[in-house]
PDB file of N, CA and C in Angstrom:
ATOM      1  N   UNK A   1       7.819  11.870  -0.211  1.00  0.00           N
ATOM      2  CA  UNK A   1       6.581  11.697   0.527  1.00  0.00           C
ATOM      3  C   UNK A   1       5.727  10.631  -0.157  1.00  0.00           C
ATOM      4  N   UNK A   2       5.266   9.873   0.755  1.00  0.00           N
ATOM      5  CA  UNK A   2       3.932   8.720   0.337  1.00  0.00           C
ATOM      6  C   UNK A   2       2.929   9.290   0.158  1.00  0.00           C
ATOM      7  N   UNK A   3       1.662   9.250  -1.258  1.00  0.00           N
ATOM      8  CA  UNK A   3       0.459   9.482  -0.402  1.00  0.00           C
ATOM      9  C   UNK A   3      -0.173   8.186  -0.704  1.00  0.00           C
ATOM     10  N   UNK A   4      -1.090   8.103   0.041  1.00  0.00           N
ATOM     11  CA  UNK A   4      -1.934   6.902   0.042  1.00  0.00           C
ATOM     12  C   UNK A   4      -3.613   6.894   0.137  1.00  0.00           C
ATOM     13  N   UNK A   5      -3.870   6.767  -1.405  1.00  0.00           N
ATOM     14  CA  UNK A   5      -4.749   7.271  -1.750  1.00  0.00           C
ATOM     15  C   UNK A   5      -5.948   6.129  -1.484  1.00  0.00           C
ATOM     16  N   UNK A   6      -7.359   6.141  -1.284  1.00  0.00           N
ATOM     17  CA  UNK A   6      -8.295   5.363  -0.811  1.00  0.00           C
ATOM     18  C   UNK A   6      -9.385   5.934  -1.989  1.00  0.00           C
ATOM     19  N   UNK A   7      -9.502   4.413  -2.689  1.00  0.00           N
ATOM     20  CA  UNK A   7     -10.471   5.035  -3.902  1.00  0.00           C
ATOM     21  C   UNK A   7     -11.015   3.532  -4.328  1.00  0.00           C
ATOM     22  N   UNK A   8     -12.127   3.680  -4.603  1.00  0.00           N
ATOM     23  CA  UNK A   8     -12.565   2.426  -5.066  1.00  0.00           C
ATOM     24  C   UNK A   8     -12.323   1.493  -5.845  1.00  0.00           C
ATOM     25  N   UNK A   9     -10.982   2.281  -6.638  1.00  0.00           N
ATOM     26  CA  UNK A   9     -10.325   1.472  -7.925  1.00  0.00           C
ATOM     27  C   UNK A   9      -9.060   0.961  -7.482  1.00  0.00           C
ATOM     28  N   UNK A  10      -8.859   0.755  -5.868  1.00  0.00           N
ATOM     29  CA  UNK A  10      -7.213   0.313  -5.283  1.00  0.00           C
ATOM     30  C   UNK A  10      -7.220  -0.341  -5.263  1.00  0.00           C
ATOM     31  N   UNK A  11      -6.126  -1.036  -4.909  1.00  0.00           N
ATOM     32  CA  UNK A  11      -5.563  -2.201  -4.597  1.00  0.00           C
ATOM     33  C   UNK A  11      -6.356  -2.720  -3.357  1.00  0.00           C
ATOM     34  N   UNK A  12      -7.188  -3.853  -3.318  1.00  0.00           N
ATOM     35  CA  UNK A  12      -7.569  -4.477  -1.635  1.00  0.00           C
ATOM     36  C   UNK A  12      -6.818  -5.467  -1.279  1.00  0.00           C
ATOM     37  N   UNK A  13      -5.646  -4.774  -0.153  1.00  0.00           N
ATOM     38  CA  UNK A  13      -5.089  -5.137   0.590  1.00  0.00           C
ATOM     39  C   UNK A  13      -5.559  -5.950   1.572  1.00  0.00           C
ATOM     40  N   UNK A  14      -5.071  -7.202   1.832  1.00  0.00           N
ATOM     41  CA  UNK A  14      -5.654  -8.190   2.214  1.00  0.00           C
ATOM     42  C   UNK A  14      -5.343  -7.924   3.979  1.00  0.00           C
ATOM     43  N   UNK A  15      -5.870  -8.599   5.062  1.00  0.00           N
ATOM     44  CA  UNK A  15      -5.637  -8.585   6.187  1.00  0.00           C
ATOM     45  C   UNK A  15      -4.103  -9.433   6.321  1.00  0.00           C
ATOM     46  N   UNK A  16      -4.429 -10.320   5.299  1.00  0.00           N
ATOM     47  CA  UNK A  16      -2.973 -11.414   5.340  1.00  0.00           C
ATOM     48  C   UNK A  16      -2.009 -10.721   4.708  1.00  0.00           C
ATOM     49  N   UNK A  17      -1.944  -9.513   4.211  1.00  0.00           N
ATOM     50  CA  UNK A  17      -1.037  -8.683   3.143  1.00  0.00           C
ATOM     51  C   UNK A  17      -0.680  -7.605   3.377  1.00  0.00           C
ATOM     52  N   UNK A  18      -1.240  -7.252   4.445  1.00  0.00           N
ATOM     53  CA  UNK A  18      -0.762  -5.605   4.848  1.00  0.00           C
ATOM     54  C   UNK A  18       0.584  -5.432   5.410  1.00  0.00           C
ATOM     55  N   UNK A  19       1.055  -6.907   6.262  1.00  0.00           N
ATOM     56  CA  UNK A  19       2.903  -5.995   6.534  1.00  0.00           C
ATOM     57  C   UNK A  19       3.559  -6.340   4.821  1.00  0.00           C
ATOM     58  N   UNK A  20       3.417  -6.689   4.172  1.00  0.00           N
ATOM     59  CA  UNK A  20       3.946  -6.162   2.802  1.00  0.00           C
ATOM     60  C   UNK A  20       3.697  -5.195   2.036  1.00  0.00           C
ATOM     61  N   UNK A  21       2.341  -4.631   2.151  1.00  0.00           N
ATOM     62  CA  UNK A  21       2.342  -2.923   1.565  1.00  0.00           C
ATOM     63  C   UNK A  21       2.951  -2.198   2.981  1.00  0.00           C
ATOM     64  N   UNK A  22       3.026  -2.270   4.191  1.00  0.00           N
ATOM     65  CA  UNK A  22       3.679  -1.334   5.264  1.00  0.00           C
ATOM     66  C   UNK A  22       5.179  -1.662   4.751  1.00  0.00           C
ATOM     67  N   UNK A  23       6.311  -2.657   4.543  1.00  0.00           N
ATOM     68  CA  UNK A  23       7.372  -2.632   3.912  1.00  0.00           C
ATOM     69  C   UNK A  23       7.687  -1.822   2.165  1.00  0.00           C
ATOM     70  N   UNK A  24       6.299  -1.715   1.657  1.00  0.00           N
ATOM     71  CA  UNK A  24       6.626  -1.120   0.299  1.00  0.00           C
ATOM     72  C   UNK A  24       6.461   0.073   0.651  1.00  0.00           C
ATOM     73  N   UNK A  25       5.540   1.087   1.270  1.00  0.00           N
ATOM     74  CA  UNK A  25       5.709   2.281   1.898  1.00  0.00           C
ATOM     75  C   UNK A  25       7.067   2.539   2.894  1.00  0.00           C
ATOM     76  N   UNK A  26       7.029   1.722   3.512  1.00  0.00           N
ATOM     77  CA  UNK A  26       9.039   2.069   4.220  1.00  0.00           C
ATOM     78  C   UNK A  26      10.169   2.304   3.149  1.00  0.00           C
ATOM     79  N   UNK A  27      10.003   1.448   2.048  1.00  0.00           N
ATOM     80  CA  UNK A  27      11.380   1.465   1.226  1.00  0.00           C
ATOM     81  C   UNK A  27      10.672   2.832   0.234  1.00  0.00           C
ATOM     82  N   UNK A  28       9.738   3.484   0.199  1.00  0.00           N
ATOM     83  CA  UNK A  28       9.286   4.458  -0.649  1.00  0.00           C
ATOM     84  C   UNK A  28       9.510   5.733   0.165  1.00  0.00           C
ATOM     85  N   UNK A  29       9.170   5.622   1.323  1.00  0.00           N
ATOM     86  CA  UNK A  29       8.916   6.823   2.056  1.00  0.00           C
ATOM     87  C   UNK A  29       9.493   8.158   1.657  1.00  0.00           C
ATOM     88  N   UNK A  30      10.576   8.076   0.909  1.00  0.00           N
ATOM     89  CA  UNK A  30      11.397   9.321   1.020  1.00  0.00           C
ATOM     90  C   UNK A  30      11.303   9.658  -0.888  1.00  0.00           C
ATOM     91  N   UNK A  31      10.472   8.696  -1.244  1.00  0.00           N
ATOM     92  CA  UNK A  31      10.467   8.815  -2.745  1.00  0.00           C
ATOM     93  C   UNK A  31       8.728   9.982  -3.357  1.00  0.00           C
ATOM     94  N   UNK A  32       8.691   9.974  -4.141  1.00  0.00           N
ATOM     95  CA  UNK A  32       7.295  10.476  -4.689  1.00  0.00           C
ATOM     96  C   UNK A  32       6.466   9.530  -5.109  1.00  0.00           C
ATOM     97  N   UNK A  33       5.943   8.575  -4.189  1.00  0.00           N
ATOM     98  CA  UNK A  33       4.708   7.231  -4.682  1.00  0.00           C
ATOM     99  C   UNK A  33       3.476   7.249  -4.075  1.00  0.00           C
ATOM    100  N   UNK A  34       2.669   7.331  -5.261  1.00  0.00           N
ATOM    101  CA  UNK A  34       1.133   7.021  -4.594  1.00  0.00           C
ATOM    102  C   UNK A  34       0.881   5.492  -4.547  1.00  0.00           C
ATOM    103  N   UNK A  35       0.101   5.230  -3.472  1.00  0.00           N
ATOM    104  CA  UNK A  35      -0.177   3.803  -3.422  1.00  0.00           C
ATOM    105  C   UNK A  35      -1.544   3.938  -3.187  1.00  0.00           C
ATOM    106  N   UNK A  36      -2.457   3.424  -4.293  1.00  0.00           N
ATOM    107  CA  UNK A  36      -4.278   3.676  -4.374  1.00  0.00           C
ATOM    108  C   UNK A  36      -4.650   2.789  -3.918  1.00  0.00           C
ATOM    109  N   UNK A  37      -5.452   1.996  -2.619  1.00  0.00           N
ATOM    110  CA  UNK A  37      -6.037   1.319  -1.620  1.00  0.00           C
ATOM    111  C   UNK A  37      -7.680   1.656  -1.675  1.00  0.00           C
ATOM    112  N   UNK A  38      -8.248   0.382  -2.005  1.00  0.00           N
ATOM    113  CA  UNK A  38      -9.759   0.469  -1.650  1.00  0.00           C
ATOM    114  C   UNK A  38     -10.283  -0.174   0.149  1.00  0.00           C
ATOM    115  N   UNK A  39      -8.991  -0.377   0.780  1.00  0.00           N
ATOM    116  CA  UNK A  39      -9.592  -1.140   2.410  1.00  0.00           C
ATOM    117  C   UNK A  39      -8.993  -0.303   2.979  1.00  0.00           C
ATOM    118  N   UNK A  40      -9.053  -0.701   4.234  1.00  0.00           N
ATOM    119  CA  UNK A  40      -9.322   0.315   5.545  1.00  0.00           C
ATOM    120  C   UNK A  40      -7.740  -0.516   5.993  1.00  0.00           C
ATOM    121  N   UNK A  41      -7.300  -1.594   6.032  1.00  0.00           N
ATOM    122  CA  UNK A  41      -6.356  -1.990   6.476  1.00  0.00           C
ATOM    123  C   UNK A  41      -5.155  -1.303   6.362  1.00  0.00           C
ATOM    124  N   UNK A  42      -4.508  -1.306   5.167  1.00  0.00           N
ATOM    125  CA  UNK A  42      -3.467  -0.223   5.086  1.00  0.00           C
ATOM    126  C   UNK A  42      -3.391   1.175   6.066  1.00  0.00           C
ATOM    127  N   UNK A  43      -4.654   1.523   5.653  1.00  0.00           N
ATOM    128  CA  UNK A  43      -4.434   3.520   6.392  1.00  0.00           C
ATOM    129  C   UNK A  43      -4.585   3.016   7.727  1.00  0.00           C
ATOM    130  N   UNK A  44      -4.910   2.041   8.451  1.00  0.00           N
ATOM    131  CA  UNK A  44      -5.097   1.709   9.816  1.00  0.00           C
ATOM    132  C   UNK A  44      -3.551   1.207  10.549  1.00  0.00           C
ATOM    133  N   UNK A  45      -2.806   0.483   9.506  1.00  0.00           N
ATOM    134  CA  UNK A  45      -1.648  -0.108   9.776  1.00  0.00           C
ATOM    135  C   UNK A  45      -0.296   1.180   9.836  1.00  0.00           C
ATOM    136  N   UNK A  46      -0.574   1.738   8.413  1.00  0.00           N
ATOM    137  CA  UNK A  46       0.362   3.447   8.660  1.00  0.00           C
ATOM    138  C   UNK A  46       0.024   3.876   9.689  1.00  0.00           C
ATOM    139  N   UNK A  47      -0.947   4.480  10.168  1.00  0.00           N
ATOM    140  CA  UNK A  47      -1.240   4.985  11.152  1.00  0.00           C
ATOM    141  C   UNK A  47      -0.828   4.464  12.691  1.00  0.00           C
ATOM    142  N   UNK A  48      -0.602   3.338  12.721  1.00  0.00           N
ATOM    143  CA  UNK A  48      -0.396   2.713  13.490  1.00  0.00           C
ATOM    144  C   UNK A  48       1.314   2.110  13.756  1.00  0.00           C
ATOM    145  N   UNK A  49       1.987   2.320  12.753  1.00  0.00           N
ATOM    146  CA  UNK A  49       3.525   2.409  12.432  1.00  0.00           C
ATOM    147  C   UNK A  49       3.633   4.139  12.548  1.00  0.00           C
ATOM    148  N   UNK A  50       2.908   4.678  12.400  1.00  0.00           N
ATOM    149  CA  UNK A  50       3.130   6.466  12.685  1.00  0.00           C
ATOM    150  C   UNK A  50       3.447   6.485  14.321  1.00  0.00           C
ATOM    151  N   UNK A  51       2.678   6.154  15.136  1.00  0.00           N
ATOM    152  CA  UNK A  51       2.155   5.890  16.625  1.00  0.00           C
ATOM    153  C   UNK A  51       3.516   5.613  16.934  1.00  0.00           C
ATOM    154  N   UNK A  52       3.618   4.333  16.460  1.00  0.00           N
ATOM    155  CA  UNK A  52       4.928   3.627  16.971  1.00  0.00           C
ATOM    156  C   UNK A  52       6.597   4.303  16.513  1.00  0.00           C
ATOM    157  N   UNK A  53       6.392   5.225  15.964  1.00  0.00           N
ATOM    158  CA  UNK A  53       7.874   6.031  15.655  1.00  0.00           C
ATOM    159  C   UNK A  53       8.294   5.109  14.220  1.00  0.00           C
ATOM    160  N   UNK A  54       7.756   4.111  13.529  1.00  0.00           N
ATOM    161  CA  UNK A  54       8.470   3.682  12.590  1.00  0.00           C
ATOM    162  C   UNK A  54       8.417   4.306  10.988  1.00  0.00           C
ATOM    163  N   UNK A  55       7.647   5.195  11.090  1.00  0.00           N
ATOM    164  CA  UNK A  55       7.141   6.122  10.040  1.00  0.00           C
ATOM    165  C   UNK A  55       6.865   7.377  10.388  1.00  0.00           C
ATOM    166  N   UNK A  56       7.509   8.684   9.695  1.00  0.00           N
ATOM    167  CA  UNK A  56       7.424  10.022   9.975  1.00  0.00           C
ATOM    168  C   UNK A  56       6.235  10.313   9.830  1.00  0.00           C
ATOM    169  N   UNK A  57       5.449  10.765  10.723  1.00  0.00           N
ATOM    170  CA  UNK A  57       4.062  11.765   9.961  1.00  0.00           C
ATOM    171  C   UNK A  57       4.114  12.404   8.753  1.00  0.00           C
ATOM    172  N   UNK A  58       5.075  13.244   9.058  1.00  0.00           N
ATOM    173  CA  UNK A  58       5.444  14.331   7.804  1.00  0.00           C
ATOM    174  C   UNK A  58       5.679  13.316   6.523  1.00  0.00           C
ATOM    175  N   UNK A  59       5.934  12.617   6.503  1.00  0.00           N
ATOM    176  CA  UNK A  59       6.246  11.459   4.915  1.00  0.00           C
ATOM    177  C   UNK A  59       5.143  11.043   4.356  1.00  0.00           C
ATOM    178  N   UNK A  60       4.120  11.381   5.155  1.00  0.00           N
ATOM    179  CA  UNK A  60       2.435  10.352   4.595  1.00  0.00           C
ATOM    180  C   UNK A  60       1.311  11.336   4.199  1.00  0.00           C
ATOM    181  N   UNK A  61       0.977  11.638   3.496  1.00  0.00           N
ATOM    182  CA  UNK A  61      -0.469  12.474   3.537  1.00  0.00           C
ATOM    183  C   UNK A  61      -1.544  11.139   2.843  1.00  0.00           C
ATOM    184  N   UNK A  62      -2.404  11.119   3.409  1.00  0.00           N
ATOM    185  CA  UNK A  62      -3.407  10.176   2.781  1.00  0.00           C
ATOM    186  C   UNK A  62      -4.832  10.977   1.536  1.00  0.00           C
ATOM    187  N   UNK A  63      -5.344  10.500   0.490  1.00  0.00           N
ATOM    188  CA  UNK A  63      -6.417  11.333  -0.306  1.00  0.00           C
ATOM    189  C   UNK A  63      -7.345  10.416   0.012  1.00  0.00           C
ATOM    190  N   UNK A  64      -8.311  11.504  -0.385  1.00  0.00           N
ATOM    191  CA  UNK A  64      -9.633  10.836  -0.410  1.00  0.00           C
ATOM    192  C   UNK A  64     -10.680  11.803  -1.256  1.00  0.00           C
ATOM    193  N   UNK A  65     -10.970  11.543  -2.686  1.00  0.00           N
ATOM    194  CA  UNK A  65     -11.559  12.500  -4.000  1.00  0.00           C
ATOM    195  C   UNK A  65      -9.906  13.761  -3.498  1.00  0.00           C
ATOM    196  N   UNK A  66     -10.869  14.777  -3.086  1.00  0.00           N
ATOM    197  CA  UNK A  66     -10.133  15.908  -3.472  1.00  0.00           C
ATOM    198  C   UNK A  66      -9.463  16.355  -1.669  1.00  0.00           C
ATOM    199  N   UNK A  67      -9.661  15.753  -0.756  1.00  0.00           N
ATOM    200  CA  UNK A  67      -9.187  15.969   0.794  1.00  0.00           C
ATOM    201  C   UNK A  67      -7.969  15.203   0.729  1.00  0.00           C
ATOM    202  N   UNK A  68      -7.167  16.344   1.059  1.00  0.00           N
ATOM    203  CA  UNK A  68      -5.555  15.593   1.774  1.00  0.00           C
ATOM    204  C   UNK A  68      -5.349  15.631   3.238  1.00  0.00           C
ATOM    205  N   UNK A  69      -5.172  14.357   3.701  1.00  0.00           N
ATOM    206  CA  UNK A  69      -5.305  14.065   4.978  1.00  0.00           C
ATOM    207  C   UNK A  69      -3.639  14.711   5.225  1.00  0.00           C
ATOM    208  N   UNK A  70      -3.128  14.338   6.713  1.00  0.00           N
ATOM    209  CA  UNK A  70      -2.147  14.136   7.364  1.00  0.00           C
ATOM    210  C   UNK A  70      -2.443  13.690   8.635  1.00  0.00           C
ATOM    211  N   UNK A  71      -1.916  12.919   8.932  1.00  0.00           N
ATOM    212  CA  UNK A  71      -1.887  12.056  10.655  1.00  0.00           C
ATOM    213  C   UNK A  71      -1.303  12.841  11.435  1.00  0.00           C
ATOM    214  N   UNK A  72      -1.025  12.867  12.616  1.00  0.00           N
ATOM    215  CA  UNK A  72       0.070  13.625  13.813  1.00  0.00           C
ATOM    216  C   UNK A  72       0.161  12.677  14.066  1.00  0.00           C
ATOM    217  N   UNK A  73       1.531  12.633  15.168  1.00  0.00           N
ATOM    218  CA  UNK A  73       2.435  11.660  15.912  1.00  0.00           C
ATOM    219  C   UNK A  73       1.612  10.692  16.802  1.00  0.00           C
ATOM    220  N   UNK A  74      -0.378  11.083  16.941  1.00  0.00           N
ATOM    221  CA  UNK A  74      -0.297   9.726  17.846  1.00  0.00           C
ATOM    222  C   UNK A  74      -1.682   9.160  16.542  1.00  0.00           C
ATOM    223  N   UNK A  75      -1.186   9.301  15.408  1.00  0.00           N
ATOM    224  CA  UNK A  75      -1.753   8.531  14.231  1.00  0.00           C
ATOM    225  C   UNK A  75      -3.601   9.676  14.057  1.00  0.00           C
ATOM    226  N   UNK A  76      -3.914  10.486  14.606  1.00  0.00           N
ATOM    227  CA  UNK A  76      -5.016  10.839  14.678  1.00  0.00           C
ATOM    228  C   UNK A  76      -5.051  11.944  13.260  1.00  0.00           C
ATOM    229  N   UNK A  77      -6.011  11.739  12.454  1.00  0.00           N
ATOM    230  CA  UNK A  77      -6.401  12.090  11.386  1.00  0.00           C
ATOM    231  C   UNK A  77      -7.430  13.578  11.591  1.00  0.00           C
ATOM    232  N   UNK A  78      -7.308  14.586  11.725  1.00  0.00           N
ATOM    233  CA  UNK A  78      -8.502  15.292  11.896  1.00  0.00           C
ATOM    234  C   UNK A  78      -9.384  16.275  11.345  1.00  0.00           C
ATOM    235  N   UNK A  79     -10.441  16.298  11.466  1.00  0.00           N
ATOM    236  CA  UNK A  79     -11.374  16.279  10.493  1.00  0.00           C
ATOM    237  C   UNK A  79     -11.818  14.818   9.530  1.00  0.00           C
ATOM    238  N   UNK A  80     -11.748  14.338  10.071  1.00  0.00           N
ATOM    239  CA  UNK A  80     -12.191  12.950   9.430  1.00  0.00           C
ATOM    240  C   UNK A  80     -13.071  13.088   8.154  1.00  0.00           C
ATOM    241  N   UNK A  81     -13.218  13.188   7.199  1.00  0.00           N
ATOM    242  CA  UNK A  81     -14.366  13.002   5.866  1.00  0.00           C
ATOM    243  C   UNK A  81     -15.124  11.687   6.229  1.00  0.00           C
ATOM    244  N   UNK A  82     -16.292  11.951   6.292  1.00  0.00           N
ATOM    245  CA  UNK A  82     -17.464  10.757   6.346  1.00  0.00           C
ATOM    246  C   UNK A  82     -16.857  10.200   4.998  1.00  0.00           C
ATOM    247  N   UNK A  83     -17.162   8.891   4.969  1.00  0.00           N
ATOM    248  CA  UNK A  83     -16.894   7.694   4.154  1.00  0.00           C
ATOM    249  C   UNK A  83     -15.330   7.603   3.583  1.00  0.00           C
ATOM    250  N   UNK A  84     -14.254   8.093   4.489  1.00  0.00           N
ATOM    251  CA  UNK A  84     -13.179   7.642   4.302  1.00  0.00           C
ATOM    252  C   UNK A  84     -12.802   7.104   5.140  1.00  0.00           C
ATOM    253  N   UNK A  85     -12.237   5.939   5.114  1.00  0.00           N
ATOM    254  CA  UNK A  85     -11.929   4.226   5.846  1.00  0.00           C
ATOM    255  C   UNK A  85     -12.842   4.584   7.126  1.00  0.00           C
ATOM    256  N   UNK A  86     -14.421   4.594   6.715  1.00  0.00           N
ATOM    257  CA  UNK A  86     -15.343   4.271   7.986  1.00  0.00           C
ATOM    258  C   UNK A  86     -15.934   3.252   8.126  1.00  0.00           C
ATOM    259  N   UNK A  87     -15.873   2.311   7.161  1.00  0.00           N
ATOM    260  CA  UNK A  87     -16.716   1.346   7.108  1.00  0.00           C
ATOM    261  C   UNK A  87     -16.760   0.222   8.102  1.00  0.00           C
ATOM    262  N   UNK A  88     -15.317  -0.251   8.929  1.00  0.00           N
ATOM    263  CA  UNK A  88     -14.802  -1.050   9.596  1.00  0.00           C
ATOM    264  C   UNK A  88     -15.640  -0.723  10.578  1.00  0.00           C
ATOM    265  N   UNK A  89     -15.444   1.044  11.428  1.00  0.00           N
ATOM    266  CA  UNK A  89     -15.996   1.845  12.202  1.00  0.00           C
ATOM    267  C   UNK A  89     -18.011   1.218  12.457  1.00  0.00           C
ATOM    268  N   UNK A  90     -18.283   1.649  11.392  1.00  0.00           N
ATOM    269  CA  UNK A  90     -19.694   1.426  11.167  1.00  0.00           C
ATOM    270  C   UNK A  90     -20.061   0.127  12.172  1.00  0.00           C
ATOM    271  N   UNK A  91     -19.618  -1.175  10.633  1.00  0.00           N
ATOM    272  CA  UNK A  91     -19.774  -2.165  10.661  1.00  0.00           C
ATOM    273  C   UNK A  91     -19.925  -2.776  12.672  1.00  0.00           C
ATOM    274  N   UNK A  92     -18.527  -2.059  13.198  1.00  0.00           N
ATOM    275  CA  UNK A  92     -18.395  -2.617  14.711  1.00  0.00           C
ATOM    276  C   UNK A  92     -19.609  -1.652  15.368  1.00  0.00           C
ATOM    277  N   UNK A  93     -19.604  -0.946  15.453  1.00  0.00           N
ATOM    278  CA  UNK A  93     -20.932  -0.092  16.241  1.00  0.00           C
ATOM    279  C   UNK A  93     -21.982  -0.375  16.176  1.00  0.00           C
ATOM    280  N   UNK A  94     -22.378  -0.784  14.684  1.00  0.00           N
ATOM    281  CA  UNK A  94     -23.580  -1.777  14.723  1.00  0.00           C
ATOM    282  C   UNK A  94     -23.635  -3.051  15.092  1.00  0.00           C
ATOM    283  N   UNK A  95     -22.413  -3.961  14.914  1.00  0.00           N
ATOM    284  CA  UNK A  95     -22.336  -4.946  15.845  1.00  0.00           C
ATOM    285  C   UNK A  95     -22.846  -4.864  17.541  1.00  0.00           C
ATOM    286  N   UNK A  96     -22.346  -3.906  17.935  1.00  0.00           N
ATOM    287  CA  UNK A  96     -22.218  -3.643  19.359  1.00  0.00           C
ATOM    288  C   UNK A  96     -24.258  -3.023  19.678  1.00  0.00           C
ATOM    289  N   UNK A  97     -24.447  -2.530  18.930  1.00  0.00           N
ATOM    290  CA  UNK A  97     -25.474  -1.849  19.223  1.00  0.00           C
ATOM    291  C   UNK A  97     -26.241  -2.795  19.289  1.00  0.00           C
ATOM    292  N   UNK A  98     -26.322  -3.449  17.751  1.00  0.00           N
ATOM    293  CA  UNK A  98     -27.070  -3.970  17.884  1.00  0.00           C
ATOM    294  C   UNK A  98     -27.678  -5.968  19.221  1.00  0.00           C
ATOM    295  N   UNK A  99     -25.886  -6.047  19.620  1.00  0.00           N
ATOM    296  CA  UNK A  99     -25.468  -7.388  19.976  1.00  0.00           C
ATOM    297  C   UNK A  99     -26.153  -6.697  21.335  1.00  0.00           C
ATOM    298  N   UNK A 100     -26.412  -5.790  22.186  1.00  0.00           N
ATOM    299  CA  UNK A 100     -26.639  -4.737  23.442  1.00  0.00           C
ATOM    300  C   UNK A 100     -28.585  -4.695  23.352  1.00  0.00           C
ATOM    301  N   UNK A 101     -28.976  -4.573  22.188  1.00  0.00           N
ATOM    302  CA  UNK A 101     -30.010  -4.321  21.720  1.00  0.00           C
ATOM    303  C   UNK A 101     -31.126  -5.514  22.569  1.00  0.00           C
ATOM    304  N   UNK A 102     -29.865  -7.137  21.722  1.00  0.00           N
ATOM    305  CA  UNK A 102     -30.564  -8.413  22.005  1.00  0.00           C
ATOM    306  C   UNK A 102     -30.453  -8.838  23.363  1.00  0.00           C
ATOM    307  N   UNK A 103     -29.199  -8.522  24.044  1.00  0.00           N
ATOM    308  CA  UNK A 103     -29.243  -8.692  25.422  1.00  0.00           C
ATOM    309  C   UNK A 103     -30.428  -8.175  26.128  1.00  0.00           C
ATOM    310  N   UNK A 104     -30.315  -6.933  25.842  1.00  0.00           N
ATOM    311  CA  UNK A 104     -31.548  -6.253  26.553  1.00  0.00           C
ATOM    312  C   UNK A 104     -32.624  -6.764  26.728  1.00  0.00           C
ATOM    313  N   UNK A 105     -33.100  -7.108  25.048  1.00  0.00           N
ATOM    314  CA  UNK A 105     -34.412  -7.777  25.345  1.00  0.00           C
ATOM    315  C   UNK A 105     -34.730  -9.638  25.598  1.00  0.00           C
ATOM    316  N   UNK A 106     -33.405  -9.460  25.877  1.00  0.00           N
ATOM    317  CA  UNK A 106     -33.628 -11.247  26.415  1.00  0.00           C
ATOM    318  C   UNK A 106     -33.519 -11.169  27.686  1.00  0.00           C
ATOM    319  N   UNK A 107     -33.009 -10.009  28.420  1.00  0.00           N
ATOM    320  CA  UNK A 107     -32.910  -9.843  29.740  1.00  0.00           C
ATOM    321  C   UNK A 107     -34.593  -9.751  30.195  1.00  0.00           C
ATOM    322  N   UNK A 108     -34.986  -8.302  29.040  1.00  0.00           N
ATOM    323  CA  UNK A 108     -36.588  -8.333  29.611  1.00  0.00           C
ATOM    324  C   UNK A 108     -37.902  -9.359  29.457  1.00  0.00           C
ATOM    325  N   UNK A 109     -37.596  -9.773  28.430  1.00  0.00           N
ATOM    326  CA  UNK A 109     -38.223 -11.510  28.808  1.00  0.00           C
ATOM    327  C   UNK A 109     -37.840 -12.273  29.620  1.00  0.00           C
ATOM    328  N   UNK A 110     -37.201 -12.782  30.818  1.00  0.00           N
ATOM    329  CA  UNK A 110     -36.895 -13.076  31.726  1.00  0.00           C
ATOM    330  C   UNK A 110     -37.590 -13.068  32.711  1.00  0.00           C
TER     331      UNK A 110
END
């Protein structure tokens, strides 16, 4: 089993670098390796090779401090822990909110 731990002291996996940690978790999968990740990319990309049948659920548990995750077959994590890989999450909602915000009021000056 993989786990794949999310801690501030990981590895940041680059956007340009993630199908090479998703190939080092494939050739591990069946071994005992933690792989410690400080980005959101990785657990987004497993999760997303989970979805797609190319990775067992059962092979992955993800940490976060003292919570052990596990995904199901359509990658969904549940019970989510606030501030584990939310930041991406955040970041776009406030984009949106706030990008909705300015429309609005450029509409009402009009």
């Amino acid at each position: 089993m993989v786990t794949i731990e999310y801690c501030r002291e990981g590895l940041p996996v680059s956007d340009f670098d993630y199908d090479e940690f998703l190939d080092l978790v494939k050739l591990n999968i069946d071994n005992d390796r933690t792989f410690r990740v400080s980005t959101t990319i990785p657990i987004y990309a497993v999760r997303l090779e989970i979805v797609r049948g190319k990775i067992d659920c059962k092979k992955v548990v993800f940490r976060y401090f003292d919570c052990l995750l596990m995904a199901n077959e359509f990658g969904t994590i549940k019970d989510w822990p606030k501030g584990f890989a939310d930041k991406l999450n955040a970041l776009s909602e406030d984009l949106l909110r706030v990008a909705c915000q300015k429309l609005r009021n450029k509409n009402l000056t009009k």
